[in-house]
C-alpha atoms as a PDB file:
ATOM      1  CA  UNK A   1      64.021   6.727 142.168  1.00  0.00           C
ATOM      2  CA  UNK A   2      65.150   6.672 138.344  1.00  0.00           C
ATOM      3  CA  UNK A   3      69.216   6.502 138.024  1.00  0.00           C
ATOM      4  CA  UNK A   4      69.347   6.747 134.710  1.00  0.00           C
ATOM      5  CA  UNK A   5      70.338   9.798 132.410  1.00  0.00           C
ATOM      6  CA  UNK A   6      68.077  12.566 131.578  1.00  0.00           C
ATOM      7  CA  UNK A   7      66.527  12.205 128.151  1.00  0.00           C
ATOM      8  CA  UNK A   8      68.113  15.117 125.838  1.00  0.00           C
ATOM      9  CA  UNK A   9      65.875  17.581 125.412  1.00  0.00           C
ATOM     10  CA  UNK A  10      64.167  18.017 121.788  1.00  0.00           C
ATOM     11  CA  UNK A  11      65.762  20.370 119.655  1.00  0.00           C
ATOM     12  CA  UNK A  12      63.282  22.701 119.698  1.00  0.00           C
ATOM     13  CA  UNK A  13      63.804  22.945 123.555  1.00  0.00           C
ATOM     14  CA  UNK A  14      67.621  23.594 123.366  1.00  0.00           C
ATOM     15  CA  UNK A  15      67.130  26.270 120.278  1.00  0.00           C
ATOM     16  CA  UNK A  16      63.866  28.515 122.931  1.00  0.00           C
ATOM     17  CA  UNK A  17      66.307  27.614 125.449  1.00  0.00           C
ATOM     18  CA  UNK A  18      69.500  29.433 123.404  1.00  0.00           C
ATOM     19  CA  UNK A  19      67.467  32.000 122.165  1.00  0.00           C
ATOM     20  CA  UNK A  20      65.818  33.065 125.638  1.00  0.00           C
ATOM     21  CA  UNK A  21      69.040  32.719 127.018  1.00  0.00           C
ATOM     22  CA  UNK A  22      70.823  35.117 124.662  1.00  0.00           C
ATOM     23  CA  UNK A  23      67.864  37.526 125.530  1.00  0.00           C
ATOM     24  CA  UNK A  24      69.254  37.163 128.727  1.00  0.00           C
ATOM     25  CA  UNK A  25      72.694  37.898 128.114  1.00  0.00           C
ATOM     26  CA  UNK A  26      71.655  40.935 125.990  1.00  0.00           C
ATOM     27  CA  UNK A  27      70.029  42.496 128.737  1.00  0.00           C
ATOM     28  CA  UNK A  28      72.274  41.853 131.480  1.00  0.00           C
ATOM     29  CA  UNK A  29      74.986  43.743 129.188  1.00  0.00           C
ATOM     30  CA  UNK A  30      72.394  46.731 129.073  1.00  0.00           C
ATOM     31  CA  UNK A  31      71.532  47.099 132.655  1.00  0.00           C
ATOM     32  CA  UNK A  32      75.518  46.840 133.251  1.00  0.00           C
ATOM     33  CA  UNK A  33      75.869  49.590 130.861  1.00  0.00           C
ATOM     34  CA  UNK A  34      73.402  51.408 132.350  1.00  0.00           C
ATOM     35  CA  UNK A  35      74.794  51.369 135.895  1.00  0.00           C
ATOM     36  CA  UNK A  36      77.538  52.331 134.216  1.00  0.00           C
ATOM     37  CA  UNK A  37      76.290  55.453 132.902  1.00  0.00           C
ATOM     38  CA  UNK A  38      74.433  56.115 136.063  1.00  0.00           C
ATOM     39  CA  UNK A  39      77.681  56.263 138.425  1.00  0.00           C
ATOM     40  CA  UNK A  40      79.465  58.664 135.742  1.00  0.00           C
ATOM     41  CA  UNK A  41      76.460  60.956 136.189  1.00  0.00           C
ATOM     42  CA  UNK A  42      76.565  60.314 140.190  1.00  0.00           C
ATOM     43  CA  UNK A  43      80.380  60.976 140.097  1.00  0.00           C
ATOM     44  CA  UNK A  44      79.900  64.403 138.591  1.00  0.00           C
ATOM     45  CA  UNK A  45      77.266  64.732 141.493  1.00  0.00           C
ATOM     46  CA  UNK A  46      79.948  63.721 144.016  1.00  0.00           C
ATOM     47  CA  UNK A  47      82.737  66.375 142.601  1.00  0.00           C
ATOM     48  CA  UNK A  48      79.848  69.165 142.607  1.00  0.00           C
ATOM     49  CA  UNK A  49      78.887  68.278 146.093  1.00  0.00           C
ATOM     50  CA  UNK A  50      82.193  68.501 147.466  1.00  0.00           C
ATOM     51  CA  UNK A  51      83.029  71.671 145.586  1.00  0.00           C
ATOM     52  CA  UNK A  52      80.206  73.284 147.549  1.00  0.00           C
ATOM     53  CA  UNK A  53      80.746  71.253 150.917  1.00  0.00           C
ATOM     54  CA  UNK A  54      77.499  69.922 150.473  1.00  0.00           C
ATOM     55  CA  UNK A  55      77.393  66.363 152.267  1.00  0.00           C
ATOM     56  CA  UNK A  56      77.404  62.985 150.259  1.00  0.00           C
ATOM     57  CA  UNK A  57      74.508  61.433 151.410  1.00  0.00           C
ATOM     58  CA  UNK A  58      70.749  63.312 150.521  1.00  0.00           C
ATOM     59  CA  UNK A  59      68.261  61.374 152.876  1.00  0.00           C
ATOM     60  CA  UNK A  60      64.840  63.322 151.384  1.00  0.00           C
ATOM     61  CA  UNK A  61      66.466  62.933 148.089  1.00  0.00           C
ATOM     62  CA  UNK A  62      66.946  59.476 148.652  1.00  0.00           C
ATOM     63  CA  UNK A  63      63.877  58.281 150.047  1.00  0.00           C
ATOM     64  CA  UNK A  64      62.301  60.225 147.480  1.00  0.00           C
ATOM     65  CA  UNK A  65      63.970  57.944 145.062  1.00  0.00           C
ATOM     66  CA  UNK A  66      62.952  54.921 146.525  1.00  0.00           C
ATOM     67  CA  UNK A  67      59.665  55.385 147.073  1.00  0.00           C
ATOM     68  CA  UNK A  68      59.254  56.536 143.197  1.00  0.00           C
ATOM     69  CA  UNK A  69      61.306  53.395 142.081  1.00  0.00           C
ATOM     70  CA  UNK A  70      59.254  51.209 144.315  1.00  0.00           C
ATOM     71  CA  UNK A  71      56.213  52.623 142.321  1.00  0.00           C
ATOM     72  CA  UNK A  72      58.268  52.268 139.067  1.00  0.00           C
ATOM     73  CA  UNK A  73      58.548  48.526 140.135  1.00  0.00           C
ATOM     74  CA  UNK A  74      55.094  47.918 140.962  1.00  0.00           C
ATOM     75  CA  UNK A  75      54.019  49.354 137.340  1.00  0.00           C
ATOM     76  CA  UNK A  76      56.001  47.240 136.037  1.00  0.00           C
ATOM     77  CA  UNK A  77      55.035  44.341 137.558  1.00  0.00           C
ATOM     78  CA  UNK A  78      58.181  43.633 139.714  1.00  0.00           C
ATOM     79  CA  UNK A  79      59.013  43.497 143.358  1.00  0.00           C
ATOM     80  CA  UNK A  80      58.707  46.986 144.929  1.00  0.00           C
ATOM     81  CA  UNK A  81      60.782  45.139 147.740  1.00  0.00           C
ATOM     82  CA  UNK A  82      63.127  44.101 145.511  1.00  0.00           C
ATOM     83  CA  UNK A  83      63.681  47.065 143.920  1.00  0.00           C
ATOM     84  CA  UNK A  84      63.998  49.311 146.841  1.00  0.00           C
ATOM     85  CA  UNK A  85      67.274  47.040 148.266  1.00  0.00           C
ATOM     86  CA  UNK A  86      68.911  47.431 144.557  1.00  0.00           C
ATOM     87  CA  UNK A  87      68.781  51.484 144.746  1.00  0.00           C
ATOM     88  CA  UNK A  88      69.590  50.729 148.650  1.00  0.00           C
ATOM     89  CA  UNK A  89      72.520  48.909 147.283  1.00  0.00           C
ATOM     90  CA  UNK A  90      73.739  51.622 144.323  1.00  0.00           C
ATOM     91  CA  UNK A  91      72.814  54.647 146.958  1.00  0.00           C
ATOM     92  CA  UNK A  92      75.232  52.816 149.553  1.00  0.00           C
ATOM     93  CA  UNK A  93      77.704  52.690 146.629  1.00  0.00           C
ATOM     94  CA  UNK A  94      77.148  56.289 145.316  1.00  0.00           C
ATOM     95  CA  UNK A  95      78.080  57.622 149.197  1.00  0.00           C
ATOM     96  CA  UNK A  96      80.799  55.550 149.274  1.00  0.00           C
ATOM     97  CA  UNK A  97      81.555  57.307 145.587  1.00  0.00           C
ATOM     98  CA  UNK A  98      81.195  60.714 147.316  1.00  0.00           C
ATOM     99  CA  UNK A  99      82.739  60.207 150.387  1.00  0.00           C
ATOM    100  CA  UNK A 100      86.319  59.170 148.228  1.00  0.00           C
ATOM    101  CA  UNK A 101      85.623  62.162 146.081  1.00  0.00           C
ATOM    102  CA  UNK A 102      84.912  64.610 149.065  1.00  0.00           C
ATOM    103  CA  UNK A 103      88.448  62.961 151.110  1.00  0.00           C
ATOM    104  CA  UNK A 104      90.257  63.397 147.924  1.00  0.00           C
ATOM    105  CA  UNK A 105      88.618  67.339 147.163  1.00  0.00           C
ATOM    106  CA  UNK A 106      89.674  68.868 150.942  1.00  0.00           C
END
C-alpha cells in the first residue's frame, strides 16, 4: 500500500473539474427553483381544494403522475425507479401542504 500523497492533479483536470462542477451548481439552483415554483402552483391547488371540501390527496391523479414521470424518466434516460420515489417524496409533501391549508380553511 502507497502512503504517500496523491499527485496534484494536472491543471487541466482541476479547470474540467471546476467547470463541470459549476454546471453542477447551476443546475441544482434550477431544479430548487423549480420545486419552488411547483409548490406555489400546488399551494393554490391546496386553497382551491379546501374551498370546495375536496380532499388533499388525488390517488388516480397521482398515480397518473407517476406513471407519466416514470415514462418521462425512462425517455430521458434516467431511473424510472428513481424518479417515481422523488414525486412520491414532493406528493407526500404537497398533502402535507394541503392538509395545513385545509386545518387552517375550516
Amino acid at each position: 500500500m502507497n502512503n504517500s500523497p496523491a499527485e496534484a492533479p494536472d491543471e487541466n483536470v482541476t479547470a474540467e473539474l471546476a467547470r463541470l462542477r459549476d454546471s453542477i451548481d447551476n443546475i441544482d439552483a434550477a431544479v430548487v427553483h423549480m420545486l419552488a415554483e411547483r409548490f406555489k402552483c400546488t399551494q393554490q391547488v391546496g386553497h382551491l381544494k379546501a374551498r370546495h371540501h375536496l380532499p388533499p390527496a388525488d390517488p388516480a391523479r397521482e398515480a397518473s403522475q407517476i406513471a407519466r414521470l416514470r415514462q418521462l424518466a425512462e425517455n430521458a434516460k434516467l431511473d424510472p425507479a428513481f424518479a417515481e420515489k422523488l414525486l412520491n417524496f414532493i406528493i407526500a409533501e404537497v398533502i402535507r401542504h394541503h392538509e395545513t391549508i385545509a386545518a387552517r380553511e375550516e
